[in-house]
N, C-alpha and C. Protein backbone atom coordinates (compact mmCIF):
# COMPACT_ATOMS: atom_id res chain seq x y z
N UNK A 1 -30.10 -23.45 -32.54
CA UNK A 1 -31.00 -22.32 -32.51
C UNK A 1 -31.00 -21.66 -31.13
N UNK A 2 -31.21 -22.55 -29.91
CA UNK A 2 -31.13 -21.80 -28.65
C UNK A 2 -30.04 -21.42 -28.32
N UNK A 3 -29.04 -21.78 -28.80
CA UNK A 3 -27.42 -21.81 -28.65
C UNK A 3 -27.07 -20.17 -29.11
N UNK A 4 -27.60 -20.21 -30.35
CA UNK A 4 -27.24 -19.20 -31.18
C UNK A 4 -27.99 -18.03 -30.10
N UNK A 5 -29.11 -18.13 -29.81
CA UNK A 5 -30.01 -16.98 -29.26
C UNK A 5 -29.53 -16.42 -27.93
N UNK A 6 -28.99 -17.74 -27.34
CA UNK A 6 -28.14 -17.39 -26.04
C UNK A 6 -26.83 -16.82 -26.25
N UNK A 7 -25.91 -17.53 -27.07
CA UNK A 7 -24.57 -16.47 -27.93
C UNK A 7 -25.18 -14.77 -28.12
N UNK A 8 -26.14 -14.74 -28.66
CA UNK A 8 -25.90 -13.59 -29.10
C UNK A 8 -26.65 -12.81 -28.20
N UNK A 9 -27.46 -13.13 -26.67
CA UNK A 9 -27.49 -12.35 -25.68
C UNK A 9 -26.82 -12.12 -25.29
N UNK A 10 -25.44 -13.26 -24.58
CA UNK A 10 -24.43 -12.63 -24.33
C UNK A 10 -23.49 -11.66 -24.84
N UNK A 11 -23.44 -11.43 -25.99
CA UNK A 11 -22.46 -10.78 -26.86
C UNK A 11 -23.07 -9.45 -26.68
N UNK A 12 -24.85 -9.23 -26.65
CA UNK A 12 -25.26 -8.11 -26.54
C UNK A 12 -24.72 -7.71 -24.53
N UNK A 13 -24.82 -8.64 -23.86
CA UNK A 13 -24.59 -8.27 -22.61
C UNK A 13 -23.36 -7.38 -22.70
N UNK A 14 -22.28 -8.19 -22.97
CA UNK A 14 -20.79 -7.73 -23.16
C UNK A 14 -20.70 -6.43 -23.98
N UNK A 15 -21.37 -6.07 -24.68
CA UNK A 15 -21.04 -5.08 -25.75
C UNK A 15 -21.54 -3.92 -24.83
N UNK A 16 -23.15 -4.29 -23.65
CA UNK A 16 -23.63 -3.56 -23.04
C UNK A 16 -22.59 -2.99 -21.54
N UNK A 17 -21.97 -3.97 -21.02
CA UNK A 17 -20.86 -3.90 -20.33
C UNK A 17 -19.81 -2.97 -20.90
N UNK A 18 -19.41 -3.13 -21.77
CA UNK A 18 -18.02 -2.56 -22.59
C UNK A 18 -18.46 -1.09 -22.43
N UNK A 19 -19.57 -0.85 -22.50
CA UNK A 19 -19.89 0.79 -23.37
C UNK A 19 -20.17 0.82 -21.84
N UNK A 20 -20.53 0.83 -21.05
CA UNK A 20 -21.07 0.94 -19.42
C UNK A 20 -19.20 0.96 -19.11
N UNK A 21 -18.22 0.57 -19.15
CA UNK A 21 -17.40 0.55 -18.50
C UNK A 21 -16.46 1.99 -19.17
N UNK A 22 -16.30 2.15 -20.53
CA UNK A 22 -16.11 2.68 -21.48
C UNK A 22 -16.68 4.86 -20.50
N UNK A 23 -18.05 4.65 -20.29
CA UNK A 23 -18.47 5.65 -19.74
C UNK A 23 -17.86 5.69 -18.78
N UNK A 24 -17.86 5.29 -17.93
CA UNK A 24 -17.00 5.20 -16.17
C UNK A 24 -15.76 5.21 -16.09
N UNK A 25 -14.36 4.72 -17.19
CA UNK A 25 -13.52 5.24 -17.06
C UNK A 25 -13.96 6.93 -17.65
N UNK A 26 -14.48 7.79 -18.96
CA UNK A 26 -14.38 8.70 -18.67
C UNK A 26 -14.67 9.48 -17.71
N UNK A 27 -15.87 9.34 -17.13
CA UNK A 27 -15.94 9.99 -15.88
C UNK A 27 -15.38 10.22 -14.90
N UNK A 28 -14.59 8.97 -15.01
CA UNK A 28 -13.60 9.07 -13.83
C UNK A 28 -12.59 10.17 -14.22
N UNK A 29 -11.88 10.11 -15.50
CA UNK A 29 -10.89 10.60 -16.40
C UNK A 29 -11.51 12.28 -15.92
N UNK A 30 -12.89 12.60 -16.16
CA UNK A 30 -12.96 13.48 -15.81
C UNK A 30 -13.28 14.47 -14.20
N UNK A 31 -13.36 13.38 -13.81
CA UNK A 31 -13.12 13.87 -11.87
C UNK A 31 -12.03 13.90 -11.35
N UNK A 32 -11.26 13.00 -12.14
CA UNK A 32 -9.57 13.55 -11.23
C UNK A 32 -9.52 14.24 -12.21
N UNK A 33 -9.40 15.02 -13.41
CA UNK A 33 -9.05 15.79 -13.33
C UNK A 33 -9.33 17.53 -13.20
N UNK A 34 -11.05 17.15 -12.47
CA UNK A 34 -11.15 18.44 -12.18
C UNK A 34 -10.96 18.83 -10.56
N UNK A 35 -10.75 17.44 -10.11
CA UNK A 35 -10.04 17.02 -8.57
C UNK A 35 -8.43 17.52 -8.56
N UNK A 36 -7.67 17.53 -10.25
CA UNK A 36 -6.77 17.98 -10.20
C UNK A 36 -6.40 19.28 -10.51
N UNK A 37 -7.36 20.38 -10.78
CA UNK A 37 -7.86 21.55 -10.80
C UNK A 37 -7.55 22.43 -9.82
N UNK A 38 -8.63 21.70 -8.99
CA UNK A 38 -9.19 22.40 -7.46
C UNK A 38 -8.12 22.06 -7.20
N UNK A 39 -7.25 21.51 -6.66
CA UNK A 39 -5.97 21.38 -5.81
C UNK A 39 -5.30 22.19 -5.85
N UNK A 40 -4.97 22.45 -7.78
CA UNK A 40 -3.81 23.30 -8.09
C UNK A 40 -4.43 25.07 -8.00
N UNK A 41 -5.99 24.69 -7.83
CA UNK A 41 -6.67 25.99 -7.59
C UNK A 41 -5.91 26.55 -5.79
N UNK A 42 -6.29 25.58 -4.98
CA UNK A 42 -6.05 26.00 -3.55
C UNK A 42 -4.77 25.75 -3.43
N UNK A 43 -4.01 25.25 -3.58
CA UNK A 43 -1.78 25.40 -3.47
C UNK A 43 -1.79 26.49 -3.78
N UNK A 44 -2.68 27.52 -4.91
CA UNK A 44 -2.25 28.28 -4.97
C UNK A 44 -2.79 29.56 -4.46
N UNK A 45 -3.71 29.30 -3.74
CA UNK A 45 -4.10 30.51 -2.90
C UNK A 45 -3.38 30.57 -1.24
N UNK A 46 -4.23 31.71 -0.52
CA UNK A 46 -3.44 32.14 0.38
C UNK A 46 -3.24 30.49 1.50
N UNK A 47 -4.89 29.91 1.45
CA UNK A 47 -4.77 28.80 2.86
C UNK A 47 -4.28 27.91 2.50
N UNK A 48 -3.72 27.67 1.10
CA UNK A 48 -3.33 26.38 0.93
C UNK A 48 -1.86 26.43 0.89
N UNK A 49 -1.67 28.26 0.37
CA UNK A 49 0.04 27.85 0.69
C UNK A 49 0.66 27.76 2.44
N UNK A 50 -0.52 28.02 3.47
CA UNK A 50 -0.29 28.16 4.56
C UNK A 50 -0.19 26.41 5.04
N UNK A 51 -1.04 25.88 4.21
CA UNK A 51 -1.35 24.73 4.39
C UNK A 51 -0.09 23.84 3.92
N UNK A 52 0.32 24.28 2.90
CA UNK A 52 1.77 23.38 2.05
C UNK A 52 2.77 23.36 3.03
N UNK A 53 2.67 25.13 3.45
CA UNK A 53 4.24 25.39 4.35
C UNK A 53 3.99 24.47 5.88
N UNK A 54 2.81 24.46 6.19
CA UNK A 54 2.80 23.54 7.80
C UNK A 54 2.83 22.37 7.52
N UNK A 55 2.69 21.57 6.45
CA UNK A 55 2.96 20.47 6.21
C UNK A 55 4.39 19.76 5.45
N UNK A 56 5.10 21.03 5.32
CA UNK A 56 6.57 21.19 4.62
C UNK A 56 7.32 21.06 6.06
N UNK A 57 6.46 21.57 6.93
CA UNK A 57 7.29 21.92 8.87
C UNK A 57 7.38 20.56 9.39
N UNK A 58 5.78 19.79 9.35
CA UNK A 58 6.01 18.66 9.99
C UNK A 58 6.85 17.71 9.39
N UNK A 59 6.90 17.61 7.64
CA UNK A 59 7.16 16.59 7.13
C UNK A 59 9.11 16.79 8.11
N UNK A 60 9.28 17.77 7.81
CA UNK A 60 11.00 17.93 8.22
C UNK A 60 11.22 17.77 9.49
N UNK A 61 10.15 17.53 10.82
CA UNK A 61 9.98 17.14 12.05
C UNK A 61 10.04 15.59 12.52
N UNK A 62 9.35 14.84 11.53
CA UNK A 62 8.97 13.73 11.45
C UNK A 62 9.62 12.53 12.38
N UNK A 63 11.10 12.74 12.34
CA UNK A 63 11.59 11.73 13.14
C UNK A 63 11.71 12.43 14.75
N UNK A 64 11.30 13.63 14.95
CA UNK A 64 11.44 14.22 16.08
C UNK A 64 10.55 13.76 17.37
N UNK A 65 11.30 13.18 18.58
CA UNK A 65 10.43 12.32 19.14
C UNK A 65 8.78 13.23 19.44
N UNK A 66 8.47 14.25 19.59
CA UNK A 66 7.20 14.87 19.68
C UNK A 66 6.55 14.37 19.08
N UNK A 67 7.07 14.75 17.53
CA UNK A 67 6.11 14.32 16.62
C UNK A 67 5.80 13.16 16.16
N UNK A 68 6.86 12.00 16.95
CA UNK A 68 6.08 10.54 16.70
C UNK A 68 5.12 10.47 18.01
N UNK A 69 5.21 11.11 19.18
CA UNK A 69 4.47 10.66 20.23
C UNK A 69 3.04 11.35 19.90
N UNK A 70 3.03 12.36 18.99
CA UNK A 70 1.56 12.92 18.90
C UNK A 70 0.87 12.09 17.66
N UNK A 71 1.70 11.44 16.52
CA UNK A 71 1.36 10.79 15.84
C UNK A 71 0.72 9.31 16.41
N UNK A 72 1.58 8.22 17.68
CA UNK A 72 0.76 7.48 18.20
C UNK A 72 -0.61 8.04 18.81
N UNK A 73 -0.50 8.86 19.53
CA UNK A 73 -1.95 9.61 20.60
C UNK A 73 -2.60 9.35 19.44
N UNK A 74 -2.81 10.21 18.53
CA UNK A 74 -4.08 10.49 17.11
C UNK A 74 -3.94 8.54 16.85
N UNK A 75 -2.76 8.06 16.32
CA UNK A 75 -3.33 6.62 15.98
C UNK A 75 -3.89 5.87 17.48
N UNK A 76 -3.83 6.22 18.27
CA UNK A 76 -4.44 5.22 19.69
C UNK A 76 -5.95 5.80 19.59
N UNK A 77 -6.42 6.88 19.82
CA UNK A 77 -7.51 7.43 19.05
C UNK A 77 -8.13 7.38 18.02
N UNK A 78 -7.81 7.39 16.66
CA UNK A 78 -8.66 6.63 15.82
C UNK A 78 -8.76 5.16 16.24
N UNK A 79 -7.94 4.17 16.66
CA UNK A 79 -8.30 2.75 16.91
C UNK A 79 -9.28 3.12 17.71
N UNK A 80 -9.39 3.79 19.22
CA UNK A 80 -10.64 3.50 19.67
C UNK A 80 -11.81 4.13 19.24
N UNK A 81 -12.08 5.21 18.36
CA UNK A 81 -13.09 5.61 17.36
C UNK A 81 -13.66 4.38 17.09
N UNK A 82 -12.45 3.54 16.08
CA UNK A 82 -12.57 2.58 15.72
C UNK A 82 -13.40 1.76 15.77
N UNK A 83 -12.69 1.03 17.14
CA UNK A 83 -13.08 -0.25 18.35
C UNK A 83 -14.77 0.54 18.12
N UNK A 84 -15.12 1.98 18.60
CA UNK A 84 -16.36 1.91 19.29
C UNK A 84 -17.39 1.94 18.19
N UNK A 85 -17.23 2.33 16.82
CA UNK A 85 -17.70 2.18 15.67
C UNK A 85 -18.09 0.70 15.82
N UNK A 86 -17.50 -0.31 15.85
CA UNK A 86 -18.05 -1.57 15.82
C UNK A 86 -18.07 -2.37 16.84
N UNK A 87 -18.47 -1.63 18.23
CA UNK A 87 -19.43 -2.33 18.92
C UNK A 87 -20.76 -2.09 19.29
């Protein structure tokens, strides 16, 4: 009898879980894809194609020693952001 009463809380737990998880993938389902919207909204306006093409510049720079030495500076800088965040 207690067995049974406890079985079938759990089963209600789980069923309550399922439909709770059930909601949250759609939601999610539906934020990327209105996350995938807005993106294809701004690529296609004026700042984002300005934005594609300067990031089309660096990507083709990349091994160019500048652009690894400005890439350490920004990473030596966020570490000490970092560092000072957690002291």
């Amino acid at each position: 009898m207690v067995i049974d009463h406890l079985i079938k809380k759990r089963r209600l737990k789980v069923a309550e879980l399922a439909e709770q998880g059930q909601q949250q993938q759609k939601l999610l389902l539906a934020e990327q894809w209105l996350l995938t919207q807005r993106v294809t909204s701004f690529l296609s306006s004026a700042p984002g194609l300005v934005f594609s093409f300067t990031v089309g510049c660096v990507f083709q720079l990349r091994h160019h020693h500048t652009t690894k030495l400005l890439r350490r500076i920004a990473g030596l800088q966020w570490l000490r952001d970092l560092q000072a965040k957690v002291d």
